[in-house]
PDB file of N, CA and C in Angstrom:
ATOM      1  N   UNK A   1      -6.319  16.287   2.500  1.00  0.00           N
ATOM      2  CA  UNK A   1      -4.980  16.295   3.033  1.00  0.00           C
ATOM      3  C   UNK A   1      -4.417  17.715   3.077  1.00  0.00           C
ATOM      4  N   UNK A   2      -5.268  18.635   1.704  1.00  0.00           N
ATOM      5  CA  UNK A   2      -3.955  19.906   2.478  1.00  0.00           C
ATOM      6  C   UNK A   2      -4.690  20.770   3.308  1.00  0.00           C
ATOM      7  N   UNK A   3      -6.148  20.574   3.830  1.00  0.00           N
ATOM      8  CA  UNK A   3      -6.634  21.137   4.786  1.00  0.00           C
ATOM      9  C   UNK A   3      -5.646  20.884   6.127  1.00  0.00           C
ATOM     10  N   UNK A   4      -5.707  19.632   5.973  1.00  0.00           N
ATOM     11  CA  UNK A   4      -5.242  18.944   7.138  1.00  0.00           C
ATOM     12  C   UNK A   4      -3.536  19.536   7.798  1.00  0.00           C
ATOM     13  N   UNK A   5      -2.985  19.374   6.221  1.00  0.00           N
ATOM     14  CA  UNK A   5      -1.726  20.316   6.304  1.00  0.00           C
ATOM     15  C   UNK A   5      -1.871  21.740   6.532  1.00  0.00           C
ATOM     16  N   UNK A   6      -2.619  22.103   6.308  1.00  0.00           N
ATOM     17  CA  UNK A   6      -2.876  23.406   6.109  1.00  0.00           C
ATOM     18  C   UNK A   6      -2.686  24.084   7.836  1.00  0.00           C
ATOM     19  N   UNK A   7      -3.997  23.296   8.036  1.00  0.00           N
ATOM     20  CA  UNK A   7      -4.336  23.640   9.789  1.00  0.00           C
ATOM     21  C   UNK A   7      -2.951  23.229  10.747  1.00  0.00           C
ATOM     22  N   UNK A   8      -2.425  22.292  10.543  1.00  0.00           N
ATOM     23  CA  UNK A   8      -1.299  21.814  11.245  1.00  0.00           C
ATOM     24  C   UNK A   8      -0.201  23.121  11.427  1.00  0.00           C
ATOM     25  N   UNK A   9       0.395  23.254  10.233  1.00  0.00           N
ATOM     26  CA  UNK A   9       1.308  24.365  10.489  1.00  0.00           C
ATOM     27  C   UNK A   9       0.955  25.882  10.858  1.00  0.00           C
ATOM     28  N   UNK A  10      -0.002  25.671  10.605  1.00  0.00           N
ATOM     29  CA  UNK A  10      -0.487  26.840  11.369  1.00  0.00           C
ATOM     30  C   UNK A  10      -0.433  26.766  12.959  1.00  0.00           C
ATOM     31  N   UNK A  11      -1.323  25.917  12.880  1.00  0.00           N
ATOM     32  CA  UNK A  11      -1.100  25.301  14.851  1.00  0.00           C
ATOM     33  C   UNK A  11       0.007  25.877  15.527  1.00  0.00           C
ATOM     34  N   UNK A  12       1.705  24.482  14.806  1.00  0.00           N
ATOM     35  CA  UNK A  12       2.806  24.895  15.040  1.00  0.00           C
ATOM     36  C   UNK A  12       3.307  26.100  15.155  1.00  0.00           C
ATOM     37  N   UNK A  13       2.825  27.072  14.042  1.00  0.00           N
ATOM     38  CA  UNK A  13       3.707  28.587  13.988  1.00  0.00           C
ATOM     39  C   UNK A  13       2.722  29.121  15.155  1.00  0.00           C
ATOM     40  N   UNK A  14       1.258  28.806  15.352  1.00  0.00           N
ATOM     41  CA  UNK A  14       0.514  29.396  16.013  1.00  0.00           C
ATOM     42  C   UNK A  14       1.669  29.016  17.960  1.00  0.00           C
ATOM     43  N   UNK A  15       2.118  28.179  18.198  1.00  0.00           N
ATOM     44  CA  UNK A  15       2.774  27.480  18.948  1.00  0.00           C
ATOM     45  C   UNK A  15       4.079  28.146  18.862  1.00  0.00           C
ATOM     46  N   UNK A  16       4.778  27.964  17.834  1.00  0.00           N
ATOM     47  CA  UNK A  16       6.393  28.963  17.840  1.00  0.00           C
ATOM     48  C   UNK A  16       6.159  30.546  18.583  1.00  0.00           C
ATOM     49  N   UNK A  17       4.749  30.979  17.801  1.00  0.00           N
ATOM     50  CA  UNK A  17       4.838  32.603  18.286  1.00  0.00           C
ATOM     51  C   UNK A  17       4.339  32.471  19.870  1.00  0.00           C
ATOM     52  N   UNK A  18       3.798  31.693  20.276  1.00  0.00           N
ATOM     53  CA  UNK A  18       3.326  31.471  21.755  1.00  0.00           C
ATOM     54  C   UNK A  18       4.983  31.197  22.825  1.00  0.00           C
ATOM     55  N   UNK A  19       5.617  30.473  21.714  1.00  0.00           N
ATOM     56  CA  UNK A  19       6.725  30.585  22.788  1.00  0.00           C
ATOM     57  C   UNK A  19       7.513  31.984  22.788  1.00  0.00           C
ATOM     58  N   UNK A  20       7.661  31.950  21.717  1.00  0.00           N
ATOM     59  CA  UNK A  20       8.336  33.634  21.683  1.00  0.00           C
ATOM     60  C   UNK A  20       7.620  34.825  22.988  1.00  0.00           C
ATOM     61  N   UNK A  21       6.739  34.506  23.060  1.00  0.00           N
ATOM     62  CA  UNK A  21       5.932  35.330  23.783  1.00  0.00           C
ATOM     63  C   UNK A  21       6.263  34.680  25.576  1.00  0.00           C
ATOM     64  N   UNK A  22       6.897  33.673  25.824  1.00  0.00           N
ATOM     65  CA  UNK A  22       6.438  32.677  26.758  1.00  0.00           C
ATOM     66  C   UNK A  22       5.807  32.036  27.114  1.00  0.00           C
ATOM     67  N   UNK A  23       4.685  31.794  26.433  1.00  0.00           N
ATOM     68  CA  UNK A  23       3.262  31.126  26.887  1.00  0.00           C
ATOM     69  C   UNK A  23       3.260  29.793  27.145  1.00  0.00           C
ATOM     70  N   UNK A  24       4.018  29.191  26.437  1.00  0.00           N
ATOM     71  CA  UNK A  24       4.620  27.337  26.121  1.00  0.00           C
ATOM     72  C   UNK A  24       5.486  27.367  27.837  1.00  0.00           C
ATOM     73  N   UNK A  25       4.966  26.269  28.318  1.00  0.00           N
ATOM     74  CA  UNK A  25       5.821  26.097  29.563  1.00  0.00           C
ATOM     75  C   UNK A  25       7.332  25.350  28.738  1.00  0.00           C
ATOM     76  N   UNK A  26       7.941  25.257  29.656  1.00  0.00           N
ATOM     77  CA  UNK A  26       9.484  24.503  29.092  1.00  0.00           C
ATOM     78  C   UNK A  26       9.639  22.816  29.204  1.00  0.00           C
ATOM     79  N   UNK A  27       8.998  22.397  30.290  1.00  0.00           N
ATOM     80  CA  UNK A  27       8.571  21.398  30.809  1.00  0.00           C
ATOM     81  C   UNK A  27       7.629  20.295  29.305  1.00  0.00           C
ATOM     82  N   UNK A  28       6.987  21.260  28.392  1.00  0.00           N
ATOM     83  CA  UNK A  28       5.855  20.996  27.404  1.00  0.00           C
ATOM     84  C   UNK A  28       6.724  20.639  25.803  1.00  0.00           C
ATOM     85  N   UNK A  29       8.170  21.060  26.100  1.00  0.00           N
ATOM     86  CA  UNK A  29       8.660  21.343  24.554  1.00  0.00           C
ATOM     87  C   UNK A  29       9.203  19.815  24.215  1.00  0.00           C
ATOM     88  N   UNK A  30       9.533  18.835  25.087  1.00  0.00           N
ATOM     89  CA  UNK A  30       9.991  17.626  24.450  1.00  0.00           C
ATOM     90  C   UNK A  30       8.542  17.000  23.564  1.00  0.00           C
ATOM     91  N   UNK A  31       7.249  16.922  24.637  1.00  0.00           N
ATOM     92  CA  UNK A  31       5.964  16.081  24.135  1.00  0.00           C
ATOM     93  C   UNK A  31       5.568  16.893  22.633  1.00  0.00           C
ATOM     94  N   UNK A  32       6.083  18.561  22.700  1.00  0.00           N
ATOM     95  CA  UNK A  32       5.582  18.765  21.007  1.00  0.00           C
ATOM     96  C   UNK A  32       6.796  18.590  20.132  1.00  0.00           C
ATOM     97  N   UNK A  33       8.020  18.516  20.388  1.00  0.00           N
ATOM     98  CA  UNK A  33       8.833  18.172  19.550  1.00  0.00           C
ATOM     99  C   UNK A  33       8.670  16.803  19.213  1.00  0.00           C
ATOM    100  N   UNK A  34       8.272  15.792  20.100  1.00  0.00           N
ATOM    101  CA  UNK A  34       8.083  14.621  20.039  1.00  0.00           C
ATOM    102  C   UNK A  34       6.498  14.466  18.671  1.00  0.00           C
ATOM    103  N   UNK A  35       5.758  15.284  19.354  1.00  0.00           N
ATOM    104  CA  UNK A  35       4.479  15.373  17.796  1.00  0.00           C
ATOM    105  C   UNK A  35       4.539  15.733  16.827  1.00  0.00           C
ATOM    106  N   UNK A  36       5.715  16.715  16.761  1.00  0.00           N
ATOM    107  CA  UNK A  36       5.772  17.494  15.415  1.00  0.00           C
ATOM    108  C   UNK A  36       6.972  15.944  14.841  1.00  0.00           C
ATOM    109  N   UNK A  37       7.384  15.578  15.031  1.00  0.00           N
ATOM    110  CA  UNK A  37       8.452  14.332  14.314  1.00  0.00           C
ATOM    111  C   UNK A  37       7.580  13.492  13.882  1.00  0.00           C
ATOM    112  N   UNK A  38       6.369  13.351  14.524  1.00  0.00           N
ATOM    113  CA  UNK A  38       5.318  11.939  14.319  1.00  0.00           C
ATOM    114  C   UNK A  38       4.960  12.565  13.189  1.00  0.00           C
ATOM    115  N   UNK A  39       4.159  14.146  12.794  1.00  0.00           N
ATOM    116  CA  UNK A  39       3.514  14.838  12.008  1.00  0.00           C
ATOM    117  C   UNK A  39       4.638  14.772  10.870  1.00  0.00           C
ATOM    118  N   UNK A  40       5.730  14.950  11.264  1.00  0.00           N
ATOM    119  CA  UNK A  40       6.629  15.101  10.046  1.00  0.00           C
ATOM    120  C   UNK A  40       6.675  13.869   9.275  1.00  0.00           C
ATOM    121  N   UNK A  41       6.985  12.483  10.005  1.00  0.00           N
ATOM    122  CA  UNK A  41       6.570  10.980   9.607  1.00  0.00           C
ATOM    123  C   UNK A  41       5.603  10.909   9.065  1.00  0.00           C
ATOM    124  N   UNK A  42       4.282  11.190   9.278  1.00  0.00           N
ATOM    125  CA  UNK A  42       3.243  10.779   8.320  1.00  0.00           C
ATOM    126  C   UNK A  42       3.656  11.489   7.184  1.00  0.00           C
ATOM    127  N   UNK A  43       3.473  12.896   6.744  1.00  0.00           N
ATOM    128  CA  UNK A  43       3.662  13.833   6.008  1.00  0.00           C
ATOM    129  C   UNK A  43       4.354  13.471   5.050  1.00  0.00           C
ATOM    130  N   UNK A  44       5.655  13.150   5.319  1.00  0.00           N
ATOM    131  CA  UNK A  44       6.928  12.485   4.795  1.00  0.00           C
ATOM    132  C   UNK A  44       6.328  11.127   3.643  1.00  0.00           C
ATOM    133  N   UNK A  45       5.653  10.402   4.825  1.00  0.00           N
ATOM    134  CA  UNK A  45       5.131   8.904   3.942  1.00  0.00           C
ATOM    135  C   UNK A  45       4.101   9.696   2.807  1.00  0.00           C
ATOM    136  N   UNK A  46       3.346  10.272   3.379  1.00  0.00           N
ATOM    137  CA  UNK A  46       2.398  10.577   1.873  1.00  0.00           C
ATOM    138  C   UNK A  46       2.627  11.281   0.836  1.00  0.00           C
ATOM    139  N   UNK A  47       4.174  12.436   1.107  1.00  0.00           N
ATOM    140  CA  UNK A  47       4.932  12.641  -0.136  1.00  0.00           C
ATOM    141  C   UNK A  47       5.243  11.795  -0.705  1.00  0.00           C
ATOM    142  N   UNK A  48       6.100  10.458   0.027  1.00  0.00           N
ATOM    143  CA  UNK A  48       6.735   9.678  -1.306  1.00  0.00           C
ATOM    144  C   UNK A  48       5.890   8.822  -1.969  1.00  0.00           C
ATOM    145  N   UNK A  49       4.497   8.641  -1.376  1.00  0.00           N
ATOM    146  CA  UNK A  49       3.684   7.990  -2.036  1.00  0.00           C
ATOM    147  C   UNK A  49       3.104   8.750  -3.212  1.00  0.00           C
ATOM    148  N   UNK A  50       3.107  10.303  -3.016  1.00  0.00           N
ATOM    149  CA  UNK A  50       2.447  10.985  -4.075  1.00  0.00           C
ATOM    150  C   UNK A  50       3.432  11.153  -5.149  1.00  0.00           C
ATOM    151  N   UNK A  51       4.810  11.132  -4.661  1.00  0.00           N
ATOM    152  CA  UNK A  51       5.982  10.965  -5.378  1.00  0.00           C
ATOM    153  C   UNK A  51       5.775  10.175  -6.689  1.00  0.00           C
ATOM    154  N   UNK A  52       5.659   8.818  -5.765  1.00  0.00           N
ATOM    155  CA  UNK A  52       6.180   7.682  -7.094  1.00  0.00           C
ATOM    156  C   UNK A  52       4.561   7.748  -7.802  1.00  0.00           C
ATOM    157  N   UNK A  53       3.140   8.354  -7.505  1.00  0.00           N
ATOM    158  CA  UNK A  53       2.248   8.394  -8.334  1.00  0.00           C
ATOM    159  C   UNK A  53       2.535   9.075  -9.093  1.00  0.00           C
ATOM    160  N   UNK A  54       2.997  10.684  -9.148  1.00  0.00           N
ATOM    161  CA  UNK A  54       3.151  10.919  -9.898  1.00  0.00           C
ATOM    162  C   UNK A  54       4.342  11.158 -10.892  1.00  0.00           C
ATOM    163  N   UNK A  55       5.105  10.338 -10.490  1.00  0.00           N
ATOM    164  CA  UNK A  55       6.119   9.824 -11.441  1.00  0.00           C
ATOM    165  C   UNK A  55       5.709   8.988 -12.203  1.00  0.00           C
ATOM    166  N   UNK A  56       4.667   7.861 -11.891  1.00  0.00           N
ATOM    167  CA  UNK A  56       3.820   6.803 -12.679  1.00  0.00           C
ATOM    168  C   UNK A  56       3.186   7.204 -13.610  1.00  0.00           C
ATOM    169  N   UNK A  57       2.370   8.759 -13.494  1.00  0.00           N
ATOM    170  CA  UNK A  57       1.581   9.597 -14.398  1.00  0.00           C
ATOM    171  C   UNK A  57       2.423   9.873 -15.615  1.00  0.00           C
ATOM    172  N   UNK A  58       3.615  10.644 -14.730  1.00  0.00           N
ATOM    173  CA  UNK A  58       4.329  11.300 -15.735  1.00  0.00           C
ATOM    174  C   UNK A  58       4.640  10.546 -16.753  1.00  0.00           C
ATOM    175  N   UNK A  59       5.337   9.110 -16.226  1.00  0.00           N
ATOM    176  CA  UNK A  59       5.525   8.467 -17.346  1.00  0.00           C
ATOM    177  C   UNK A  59       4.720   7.776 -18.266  1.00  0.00           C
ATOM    178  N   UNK A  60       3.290   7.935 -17.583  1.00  0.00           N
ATOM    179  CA  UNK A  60       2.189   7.571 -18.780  1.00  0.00           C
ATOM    180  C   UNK A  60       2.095   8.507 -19.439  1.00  0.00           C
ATOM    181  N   UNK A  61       1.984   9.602 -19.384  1.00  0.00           N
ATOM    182  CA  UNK A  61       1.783  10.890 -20.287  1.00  0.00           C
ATOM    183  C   UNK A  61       2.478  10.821 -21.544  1.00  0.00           C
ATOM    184  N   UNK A  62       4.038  10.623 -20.723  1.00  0.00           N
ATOM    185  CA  UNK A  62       4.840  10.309 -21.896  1.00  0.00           C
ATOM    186  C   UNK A  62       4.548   9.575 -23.006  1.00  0.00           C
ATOM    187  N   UNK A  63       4.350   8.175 -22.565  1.00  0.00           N
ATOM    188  CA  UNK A  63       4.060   7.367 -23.576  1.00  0.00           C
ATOM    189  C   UNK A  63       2.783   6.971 -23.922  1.00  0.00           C
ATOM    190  N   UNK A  64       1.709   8.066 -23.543  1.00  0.00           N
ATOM    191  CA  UNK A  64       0.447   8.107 -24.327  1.00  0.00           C
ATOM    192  C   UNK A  64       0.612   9.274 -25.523  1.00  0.00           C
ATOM    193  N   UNK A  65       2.006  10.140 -24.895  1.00  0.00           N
ATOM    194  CA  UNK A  65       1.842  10.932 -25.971  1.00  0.00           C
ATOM    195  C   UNK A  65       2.627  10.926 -26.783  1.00  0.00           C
ATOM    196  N   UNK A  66       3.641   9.795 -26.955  1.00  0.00           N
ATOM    197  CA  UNK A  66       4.549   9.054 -27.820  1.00  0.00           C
ATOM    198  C   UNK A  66       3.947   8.538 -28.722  1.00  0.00           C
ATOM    199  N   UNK A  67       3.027   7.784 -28.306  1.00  0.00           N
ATOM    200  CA  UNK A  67       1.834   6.637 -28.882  1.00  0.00           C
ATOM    201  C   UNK A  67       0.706   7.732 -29.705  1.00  0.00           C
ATOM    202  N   UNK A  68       0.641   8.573 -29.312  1.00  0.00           N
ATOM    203  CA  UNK A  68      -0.772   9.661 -29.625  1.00  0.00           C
ATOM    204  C   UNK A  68       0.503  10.052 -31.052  1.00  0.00           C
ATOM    205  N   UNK A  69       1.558  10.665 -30.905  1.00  0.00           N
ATOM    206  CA  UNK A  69       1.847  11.485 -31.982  1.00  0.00           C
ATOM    207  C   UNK A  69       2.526   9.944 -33.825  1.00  0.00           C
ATOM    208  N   UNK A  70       2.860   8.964 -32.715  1.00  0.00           N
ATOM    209  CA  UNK A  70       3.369   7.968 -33.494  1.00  0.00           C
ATOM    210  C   UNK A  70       2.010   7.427 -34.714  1.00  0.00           C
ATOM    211  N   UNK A  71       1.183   6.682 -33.497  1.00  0.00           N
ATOM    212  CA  UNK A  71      -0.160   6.484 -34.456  1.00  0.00           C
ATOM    213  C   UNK A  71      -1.121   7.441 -35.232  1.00  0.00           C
ATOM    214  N   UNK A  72      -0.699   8.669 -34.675  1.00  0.00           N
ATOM    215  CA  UNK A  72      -1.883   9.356 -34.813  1.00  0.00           C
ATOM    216  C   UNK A  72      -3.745   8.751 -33.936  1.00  0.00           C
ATOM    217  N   UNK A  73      -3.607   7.917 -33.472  1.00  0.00           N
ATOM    218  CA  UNK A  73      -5.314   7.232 -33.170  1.00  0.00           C
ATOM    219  C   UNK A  73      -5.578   8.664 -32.312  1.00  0.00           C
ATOM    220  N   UNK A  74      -7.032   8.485 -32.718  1.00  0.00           N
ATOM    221  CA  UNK A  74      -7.906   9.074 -31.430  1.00  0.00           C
ATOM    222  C   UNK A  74      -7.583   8.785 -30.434  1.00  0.00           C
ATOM    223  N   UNK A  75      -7.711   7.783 -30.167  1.00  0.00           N
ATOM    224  CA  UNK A  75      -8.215   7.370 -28.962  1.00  0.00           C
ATOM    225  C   UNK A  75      -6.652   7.473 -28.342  1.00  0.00           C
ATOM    226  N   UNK A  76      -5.832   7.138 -28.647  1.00  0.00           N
ATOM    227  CA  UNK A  76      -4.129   7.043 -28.297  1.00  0.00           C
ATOM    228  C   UNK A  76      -4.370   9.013 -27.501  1.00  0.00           C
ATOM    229  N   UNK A  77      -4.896  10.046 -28.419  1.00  0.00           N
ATOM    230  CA  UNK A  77      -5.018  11.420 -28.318  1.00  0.00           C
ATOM    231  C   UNK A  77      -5.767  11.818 -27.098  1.00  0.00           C
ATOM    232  N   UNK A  78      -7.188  10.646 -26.875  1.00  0.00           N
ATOM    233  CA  UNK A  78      -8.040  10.587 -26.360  1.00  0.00           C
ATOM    234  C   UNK A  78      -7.150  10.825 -24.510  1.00  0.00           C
ATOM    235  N   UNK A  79      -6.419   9.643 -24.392  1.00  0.00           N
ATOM    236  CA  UNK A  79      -5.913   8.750 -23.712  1.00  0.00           C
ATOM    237  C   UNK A  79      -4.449   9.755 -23.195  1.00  0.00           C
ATOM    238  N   UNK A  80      -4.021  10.843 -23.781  1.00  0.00           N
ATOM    239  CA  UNK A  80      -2.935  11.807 -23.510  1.00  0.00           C
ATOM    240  C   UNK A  80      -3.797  13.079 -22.989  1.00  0.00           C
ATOM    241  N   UNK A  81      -4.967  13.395 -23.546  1.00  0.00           N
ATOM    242  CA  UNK A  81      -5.560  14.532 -22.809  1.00  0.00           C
ATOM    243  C   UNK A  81      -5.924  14.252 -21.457  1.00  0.00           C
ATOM    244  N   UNK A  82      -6.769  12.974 -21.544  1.00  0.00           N
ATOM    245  CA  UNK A  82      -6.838  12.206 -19.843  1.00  0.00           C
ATOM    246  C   UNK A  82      -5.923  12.083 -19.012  1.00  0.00           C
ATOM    247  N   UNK A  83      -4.848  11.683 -19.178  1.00  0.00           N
ATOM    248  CA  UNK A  83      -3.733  11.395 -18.338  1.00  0.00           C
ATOM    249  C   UNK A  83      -3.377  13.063 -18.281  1.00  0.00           C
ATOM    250  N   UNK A  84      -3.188  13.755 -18.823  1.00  0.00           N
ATOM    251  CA  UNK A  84      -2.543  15.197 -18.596  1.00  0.00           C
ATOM    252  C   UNK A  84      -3.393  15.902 -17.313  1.00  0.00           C
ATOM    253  N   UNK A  85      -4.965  15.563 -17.656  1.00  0.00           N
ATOM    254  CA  UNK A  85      -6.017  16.247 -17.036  1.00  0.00           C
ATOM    255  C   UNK A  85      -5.522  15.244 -15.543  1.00  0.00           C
ATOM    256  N   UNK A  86      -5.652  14.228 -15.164  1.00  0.00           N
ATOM    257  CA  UNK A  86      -5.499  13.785 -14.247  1.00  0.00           C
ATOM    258  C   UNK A  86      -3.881  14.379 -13.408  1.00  0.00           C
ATOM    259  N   UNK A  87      -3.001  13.974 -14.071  1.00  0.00           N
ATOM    260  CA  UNK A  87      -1.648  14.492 -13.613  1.00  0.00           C
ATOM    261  C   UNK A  87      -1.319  16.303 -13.177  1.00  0.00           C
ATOM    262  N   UNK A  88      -2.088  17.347 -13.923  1.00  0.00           N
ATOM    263  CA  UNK A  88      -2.202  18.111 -13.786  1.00  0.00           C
ATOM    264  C   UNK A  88      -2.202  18.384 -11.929  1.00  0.00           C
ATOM    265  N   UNK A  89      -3.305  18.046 -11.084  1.00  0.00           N
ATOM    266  CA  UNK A  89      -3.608  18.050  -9.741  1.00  0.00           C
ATOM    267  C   UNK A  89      -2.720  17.159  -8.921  1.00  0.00           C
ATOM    268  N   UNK A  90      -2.008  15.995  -9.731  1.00  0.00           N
ATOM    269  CA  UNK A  90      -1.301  14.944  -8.831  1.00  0.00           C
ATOM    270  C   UNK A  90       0.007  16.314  -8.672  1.00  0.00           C
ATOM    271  N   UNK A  91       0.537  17.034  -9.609  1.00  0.00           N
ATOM    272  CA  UNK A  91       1.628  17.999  -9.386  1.00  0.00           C
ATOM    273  C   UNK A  91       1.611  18.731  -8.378  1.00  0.00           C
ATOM    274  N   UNK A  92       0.392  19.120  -8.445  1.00  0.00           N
ATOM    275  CA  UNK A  92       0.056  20.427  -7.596  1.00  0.00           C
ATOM    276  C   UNK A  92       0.008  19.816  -6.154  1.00  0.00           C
ATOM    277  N   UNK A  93      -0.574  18.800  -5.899  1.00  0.00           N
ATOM    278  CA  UNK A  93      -0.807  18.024  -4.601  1.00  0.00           C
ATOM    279  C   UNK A  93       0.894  18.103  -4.004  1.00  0.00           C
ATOM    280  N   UNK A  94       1.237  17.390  -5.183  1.00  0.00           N
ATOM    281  CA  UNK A  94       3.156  16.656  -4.701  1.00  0.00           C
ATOM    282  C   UNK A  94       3.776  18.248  -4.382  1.00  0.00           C
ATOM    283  N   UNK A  95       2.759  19.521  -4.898  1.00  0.00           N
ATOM    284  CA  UNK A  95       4.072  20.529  -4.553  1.00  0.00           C
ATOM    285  C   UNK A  95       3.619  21.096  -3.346  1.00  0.00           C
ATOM    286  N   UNK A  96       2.133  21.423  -3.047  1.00  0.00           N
ATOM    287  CA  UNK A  96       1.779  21.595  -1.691  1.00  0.00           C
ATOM    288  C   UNK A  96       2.680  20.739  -0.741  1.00  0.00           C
ATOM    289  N   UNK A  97       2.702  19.413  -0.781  1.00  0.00           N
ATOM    290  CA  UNK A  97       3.284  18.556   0.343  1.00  0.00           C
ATOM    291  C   UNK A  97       4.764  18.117   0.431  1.00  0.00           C
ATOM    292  N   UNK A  98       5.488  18.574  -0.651  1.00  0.00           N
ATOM    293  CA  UNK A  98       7.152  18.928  -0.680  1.00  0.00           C
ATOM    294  C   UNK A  98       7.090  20.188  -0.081  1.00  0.00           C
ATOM    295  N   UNK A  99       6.695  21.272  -0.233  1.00  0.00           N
ATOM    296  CA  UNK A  99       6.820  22.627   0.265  1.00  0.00           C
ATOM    297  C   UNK A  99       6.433  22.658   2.169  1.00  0.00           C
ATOM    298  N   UNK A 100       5.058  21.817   2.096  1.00  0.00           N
ATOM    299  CA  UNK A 100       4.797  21.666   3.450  1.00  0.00           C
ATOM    300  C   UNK A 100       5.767  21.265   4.213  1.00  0.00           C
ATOM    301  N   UNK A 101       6.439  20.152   4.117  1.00  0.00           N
ATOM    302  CA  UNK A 101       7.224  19.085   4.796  1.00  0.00           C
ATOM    303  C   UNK A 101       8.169  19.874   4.919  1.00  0.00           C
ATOM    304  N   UNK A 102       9.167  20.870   3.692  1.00  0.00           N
ATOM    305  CA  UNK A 102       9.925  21.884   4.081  1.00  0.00           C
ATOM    306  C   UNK A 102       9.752  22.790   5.244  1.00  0.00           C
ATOM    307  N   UNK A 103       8.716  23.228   5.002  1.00  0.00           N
ATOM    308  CA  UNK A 103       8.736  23.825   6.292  1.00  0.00           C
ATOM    309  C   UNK A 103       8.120  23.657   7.874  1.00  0.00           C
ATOM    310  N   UNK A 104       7.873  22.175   7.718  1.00  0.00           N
ATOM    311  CA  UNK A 104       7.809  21.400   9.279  1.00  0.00           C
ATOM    312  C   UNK A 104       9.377  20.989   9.352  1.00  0.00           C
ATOM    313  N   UNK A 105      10.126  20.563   8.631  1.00  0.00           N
ATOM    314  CA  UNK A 105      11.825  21.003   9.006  1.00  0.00           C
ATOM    315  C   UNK A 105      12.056  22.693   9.869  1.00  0.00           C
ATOM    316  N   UNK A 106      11.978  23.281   9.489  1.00  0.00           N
ATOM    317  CA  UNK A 106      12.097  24.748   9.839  1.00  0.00           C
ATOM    318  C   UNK A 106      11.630  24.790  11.247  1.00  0.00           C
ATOM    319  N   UNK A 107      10.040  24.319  11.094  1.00  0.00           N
ATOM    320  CA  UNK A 107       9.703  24.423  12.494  1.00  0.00           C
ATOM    321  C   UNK A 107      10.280  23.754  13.331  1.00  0.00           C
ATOM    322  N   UNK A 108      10.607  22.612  12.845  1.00  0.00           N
ATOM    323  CA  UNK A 108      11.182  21.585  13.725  1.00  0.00           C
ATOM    324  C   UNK A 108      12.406  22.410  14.184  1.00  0.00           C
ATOM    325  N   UNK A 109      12.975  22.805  13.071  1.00  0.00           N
ATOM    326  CA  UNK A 109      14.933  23.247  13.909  1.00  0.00           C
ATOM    327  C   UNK A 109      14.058  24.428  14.930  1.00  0.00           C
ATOM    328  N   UNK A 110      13.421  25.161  14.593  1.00  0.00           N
ATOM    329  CA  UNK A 110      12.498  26.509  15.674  1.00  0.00           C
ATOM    330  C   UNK A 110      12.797  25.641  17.343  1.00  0.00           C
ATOM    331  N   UNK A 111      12.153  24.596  17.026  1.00  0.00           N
ATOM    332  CA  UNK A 111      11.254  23.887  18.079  1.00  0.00           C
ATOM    333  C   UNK A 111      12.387  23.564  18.995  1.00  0.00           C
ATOM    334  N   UNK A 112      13.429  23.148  18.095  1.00  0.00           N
ATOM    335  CA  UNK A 112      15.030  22.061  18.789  1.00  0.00           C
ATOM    336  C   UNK A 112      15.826  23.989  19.226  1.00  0.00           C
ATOM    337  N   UNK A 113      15.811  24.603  18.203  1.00  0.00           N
ATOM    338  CA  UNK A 113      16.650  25.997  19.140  1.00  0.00           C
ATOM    339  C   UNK A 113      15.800  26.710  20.265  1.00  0.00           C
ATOM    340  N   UNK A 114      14.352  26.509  20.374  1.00  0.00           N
ATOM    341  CA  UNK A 114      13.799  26.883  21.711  1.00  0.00           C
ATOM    342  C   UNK A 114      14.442  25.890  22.889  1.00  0.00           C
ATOM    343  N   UNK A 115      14.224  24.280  22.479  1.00  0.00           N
ATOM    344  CA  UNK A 115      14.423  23.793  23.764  1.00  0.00           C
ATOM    345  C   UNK A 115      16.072  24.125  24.103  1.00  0.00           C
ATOM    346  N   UNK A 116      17.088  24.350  23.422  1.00  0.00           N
ATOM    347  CA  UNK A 116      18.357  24.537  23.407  1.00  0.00           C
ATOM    348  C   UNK A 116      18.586  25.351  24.151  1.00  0.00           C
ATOM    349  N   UNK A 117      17.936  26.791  23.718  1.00  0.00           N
ATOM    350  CA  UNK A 117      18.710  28.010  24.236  1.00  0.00           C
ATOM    351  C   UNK A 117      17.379  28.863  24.910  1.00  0.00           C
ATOM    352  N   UNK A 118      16.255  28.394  25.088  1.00  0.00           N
ATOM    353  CA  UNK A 118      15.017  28.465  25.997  1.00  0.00           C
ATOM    354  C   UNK A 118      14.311  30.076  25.056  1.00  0.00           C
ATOM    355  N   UNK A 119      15.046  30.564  23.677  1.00  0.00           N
ATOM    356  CA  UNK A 119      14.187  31.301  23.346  1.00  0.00           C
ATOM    357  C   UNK A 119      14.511  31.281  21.320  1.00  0.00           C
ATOM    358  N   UNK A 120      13.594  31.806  20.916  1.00  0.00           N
ATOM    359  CA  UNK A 120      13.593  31.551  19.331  1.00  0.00           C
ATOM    360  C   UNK A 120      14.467  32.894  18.699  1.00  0.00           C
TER     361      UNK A 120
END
């Protein structure tokens, strides 16, 4: 997924600086404003899905490591290093794709003040 993100906004900015330049006919800017909203929709859905995962994590962490310091067990200890190790990457994912989505907003307003005023 953040390849996928990755390449996308690039595309777009690769696309913003093409209009700046003129290269984008005018005729072309509703069908990519119209893609970049679809792109923003998916994007959007798989933040809040990564959202509430790792809000689910978080709150296991918590209470493996409630449970880890209460009992003392291994395995309770076992069971807080795992969940940390796992949650660790669910963060990093959720911040790539909050940050992304920020700035397909940006592009998007780019995209809506080209078709407006015919330059960026």
């Amino acid at each position: 997924m953040e390849k996928r993100i990755k390449e996308y906004l690039a595309k777009v900015d690769a696309l913003l600086n093409d209009m700046k330049n003129g290269g984008v006919p005018a005729n072309d800017i509703d069908d990519i404003i119209t893609e970049h909203l679809t792109q923003i929709n998916f994007f959007s859905h798989e933040r809040l899905i990564h959202l509430i995962v790792t809000a689910l994590f978080a709150v296991l962490e918590v209470v493996a490591l409630f449970m880890s310091l209460v009992t003392g067990n291994i395995a309770a200890t076992v069971l807080t290093v795992a969940v940390l190790v796992l949650l660790v990457p669910y963060v990093r994912h959720y911040y790539i794709l909050e940050n992304s989505v920020q700035r397909m907003y940006s592009q998007y307003d780019a995209l809506l003040q080209y078709k407006r005023s015919g330059k960026l």
